[in-house]
C-alpha atoms as a PDB file:
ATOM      1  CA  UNK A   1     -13.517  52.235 -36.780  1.00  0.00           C
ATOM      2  CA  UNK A   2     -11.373  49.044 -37.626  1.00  0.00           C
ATOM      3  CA  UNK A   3     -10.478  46.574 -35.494  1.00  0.00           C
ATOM      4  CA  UNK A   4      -6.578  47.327 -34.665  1.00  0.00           C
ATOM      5  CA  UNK A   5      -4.396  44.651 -35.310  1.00  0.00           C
ATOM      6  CA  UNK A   6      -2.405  42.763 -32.834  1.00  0.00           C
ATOM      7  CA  UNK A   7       1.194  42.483 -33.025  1.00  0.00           C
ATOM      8  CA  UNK A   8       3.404  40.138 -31.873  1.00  0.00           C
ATOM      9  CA  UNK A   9       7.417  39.856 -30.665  1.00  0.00           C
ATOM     10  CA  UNK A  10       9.083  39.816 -33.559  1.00  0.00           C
ATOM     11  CA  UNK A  11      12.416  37.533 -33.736  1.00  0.00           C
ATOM     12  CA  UNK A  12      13.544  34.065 -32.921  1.00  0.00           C
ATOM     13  CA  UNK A  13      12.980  32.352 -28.795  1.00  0.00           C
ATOM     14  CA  UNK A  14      15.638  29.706 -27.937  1.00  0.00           C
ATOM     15  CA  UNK A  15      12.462  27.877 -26.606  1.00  0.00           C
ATOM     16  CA  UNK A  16       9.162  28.875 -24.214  1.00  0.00           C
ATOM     17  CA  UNK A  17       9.613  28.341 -19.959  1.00  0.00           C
ATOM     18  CA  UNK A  18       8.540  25.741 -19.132  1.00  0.00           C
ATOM     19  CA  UNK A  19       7.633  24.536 -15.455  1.00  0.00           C
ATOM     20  CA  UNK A  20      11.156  22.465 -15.582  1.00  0.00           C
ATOM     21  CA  UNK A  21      12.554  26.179 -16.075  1.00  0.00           C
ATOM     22  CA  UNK A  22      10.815  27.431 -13.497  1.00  0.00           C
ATOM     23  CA  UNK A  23      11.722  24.161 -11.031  1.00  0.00           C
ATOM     24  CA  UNK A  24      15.234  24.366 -11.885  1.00  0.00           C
ATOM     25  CA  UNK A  25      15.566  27.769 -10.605  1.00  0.00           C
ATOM     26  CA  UNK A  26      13.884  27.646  -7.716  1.00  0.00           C
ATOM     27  CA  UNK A  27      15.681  23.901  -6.747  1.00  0.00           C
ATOM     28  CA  UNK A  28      19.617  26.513  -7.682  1.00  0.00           C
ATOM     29  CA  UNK A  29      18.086  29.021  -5.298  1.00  0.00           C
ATOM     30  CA  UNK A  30      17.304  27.026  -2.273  1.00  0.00           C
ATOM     31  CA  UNK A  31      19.613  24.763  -1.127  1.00  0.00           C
ATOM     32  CA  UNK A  32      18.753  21.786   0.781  1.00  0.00           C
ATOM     33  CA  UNK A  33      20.532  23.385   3.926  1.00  0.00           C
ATOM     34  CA  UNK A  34      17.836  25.723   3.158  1.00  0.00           C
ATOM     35  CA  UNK A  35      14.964  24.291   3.059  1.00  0.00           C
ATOM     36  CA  UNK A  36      16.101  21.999   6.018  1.00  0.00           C
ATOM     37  CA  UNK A  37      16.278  25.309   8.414  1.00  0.00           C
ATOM     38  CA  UNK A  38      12.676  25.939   6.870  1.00  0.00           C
ATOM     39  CA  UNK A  39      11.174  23.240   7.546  1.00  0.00           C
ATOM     40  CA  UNK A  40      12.403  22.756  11.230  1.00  0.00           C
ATOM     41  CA  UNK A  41      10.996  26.625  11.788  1.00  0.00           C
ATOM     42  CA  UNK A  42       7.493  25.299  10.365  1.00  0.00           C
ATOM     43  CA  UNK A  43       7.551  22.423  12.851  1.00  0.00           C
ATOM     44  CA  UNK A  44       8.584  24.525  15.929  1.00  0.00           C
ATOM     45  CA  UNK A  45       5.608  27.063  15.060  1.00  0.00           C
ATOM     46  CA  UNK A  46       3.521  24.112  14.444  1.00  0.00           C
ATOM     47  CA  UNK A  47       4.232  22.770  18.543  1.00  0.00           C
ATOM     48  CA  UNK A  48       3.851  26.455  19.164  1.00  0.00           C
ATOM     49  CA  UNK A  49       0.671  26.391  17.707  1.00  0.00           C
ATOM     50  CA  UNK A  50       0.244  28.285  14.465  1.00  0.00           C
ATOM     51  CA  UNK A  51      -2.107  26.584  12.517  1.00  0.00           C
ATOM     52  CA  UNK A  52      -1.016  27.298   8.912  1.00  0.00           C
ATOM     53  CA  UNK A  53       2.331  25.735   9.593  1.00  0.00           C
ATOM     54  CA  UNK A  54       0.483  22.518  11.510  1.00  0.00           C
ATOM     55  CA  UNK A  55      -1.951  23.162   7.968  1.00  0.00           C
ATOM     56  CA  UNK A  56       1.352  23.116   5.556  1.00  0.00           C
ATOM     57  CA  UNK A  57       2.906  20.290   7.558  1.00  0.00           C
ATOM     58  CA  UNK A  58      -0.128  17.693   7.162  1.00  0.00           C
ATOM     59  CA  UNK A  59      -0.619  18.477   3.554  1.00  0.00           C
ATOM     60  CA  UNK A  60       3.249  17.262   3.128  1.00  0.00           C
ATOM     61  CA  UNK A  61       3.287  14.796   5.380  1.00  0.00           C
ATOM     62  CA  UNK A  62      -0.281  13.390   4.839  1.00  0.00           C
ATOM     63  CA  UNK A  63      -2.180  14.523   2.086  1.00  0.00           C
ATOM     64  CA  UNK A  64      -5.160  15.619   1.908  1.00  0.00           C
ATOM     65  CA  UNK A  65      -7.511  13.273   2.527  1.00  0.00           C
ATOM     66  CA  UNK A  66      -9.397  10.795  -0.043  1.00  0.00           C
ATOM     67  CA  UNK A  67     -12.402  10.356   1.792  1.00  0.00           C
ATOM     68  CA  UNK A  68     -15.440  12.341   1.938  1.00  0.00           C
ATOM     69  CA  UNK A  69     -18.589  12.265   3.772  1.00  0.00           C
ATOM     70  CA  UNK A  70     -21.817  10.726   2.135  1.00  0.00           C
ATOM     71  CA  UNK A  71     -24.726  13.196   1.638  1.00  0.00           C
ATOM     72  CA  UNK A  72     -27.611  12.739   4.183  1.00  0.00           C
ATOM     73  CA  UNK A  73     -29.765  11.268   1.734  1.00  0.00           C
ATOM     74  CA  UNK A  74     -27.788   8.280   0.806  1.00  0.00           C
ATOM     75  CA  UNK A  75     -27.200   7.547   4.686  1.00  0.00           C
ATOM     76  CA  UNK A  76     -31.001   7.642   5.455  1.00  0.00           C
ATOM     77  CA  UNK A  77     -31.385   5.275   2.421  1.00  0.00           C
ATOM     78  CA  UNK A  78     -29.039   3.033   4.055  1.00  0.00           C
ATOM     79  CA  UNK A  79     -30.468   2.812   7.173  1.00  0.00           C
ATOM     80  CA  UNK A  80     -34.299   2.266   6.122  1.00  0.00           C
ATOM     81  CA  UNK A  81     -32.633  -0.682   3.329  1.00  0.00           C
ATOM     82  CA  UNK A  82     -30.683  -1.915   6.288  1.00  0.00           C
ATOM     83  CA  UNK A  83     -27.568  -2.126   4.618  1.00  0.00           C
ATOM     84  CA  UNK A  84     -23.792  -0.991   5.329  1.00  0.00           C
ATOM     85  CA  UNK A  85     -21.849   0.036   2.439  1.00  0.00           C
ATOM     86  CA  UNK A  86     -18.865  -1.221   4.413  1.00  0.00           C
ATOM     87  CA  UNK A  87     -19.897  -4.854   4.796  1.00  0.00           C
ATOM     88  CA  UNK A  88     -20.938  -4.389   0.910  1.00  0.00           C
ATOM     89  CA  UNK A  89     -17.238  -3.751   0.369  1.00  0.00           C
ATOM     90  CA  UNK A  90     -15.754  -6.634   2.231  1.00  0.00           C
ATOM     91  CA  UNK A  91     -17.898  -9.327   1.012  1.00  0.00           C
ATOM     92  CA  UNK A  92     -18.193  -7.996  -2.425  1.00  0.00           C
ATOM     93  CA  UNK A  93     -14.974 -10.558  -3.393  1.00  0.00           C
ATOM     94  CA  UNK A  94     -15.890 -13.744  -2.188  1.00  0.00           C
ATOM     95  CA  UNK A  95     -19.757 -12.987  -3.066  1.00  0.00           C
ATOM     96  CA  UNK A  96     -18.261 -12.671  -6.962  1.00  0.00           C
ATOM     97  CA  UNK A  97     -15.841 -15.965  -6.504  1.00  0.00           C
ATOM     98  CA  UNK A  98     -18.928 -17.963  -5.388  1.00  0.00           C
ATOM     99  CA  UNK A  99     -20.708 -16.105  -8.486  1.00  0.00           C
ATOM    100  CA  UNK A 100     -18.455 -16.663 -11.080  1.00  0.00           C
ATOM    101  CA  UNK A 101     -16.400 -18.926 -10.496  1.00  0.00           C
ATOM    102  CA  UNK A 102     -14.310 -19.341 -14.042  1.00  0.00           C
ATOM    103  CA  UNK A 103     -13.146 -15.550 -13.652  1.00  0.00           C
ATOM    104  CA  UNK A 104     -11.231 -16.253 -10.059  1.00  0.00           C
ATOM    105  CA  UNK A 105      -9.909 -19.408 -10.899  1.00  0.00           C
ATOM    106  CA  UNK A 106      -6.904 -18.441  -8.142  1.00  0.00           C
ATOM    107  CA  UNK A 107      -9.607 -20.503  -5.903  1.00  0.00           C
ATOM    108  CA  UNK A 108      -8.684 -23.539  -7.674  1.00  0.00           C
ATOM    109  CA  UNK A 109      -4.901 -22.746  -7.650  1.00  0.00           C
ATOM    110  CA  UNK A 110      -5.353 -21.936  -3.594  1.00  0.00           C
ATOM    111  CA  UNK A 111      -6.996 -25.065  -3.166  1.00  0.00           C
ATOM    112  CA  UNK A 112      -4.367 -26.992  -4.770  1.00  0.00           C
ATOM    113  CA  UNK A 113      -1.228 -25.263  -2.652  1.00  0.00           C
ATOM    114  CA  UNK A 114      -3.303 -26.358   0.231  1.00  0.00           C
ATOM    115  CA  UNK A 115      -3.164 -29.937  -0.833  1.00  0.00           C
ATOM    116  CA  UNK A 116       0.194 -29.892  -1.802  1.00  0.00           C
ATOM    117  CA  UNK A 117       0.728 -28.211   1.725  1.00  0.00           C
ATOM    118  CA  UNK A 118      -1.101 -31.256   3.415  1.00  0.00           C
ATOM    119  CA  UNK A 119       0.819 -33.370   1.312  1.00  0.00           C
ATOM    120  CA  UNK A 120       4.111 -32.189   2.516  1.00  0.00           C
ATOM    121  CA  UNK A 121       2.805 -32.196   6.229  1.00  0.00           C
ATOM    122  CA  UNK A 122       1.734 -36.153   5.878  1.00  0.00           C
ATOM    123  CA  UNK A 123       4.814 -36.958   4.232  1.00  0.00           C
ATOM    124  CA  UNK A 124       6.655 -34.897   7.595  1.00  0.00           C
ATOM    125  CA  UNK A 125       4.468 -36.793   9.893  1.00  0.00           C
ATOM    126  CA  UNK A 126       4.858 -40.452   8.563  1.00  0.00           C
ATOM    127  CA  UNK A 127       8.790 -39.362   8.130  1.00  0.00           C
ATOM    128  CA  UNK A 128       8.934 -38.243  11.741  1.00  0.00           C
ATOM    129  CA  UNK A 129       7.037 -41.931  12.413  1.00  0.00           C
ATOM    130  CA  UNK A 130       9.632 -44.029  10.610  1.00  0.00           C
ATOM    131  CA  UNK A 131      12.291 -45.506  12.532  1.00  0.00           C
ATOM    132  CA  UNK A 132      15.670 -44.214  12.143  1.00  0.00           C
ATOM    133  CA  UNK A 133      18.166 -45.974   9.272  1.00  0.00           C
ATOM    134  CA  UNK A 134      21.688 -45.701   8.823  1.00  0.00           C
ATOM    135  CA  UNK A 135      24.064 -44.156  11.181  1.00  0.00           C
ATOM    136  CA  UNK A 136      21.205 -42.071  13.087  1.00  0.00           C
ATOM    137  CA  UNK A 137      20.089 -45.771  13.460  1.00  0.00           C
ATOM    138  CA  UNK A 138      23.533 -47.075  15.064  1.00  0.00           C
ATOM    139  CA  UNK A 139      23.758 -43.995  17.421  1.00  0.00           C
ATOM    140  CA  UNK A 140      20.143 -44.779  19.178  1.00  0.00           C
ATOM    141  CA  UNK A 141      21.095 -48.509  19.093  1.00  0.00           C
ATOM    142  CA  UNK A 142      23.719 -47.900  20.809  1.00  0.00           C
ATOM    143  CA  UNK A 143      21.984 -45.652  23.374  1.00  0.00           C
ATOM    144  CA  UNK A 144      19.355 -48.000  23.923  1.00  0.00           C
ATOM    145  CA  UNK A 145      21.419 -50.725  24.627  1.00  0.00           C
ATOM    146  CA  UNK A 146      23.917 -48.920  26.894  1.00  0.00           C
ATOM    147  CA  UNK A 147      20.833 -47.446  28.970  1.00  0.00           C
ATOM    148  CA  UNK A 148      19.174 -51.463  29.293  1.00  0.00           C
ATOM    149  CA  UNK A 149      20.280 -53.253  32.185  1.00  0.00           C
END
């Protein structure tokens, strides 16, 4: 026996559905007054109790989440090395600053704000030291004088 052939549609398509298509009629057929009522239903059965709609709510809300637990092995490795993964993390930056210096040269542009910021600070303090000119001058003058017996 031969194999059959397949046929197809015959004529012209306007264009395939796409997933817009399929969006667009489902964001015509419920209306955001809706989907309000909907969601205010899910969140009364969720205080009620039901845990699909306390289920649907945190995957909208929150996500699911990013994090998953390390297999036994690698924990037990950890322990008998004696190190923390999460300290590994944190000092990870500064251990590659120290390291390599040329690639985080934002050290040297931090240390150079912080002298401009002690710069600005002296100049306040020897500013703030500095006796008064002008008519700021006249005003304590005159204050002094009145106050001296």
């Amino acid at each position: 026996m031969g194999r059959r052939k397949q046929t197809y549609l015959k004529g012209r398509f306007e264009h395939r559905r796409s997933e817009g298509d399929y969006m667009a009629v489902l964001l015509e057929a419920v209306t955001l007054e809706e989907w309000r009522s909907i969601v205010t239903t899910t969140v009364a059965a969720a205080k009620a109790g039901d845990p699909s709609a306390r289920a649907w709510l945190a995957h909208y809300l929150m996500g699911k989440p990013g994090a998953t637990a390390p297999a036994p092995l690698t924990v037990i490795v950890q322990q008998l090395s004696g190190r923390d993964p999460l300290v590994d993390a944190l000092a990870k930056p500064e251990v590659e600053r120290m390291t390599f210096p040329l690639l985080h040269e934002d050290a040297a542009e931090d240390a150079l704000r912080a002298r401009i910021i002690q710069e600005l600070r002296a100049l306040e303090a020897q500013k703030s030291n500095m006796p008064e000119t002008g008519a700021n001058a006249d005003d304590a003058r005159v204050s002094v004088e009145s106050s001296s017996p």
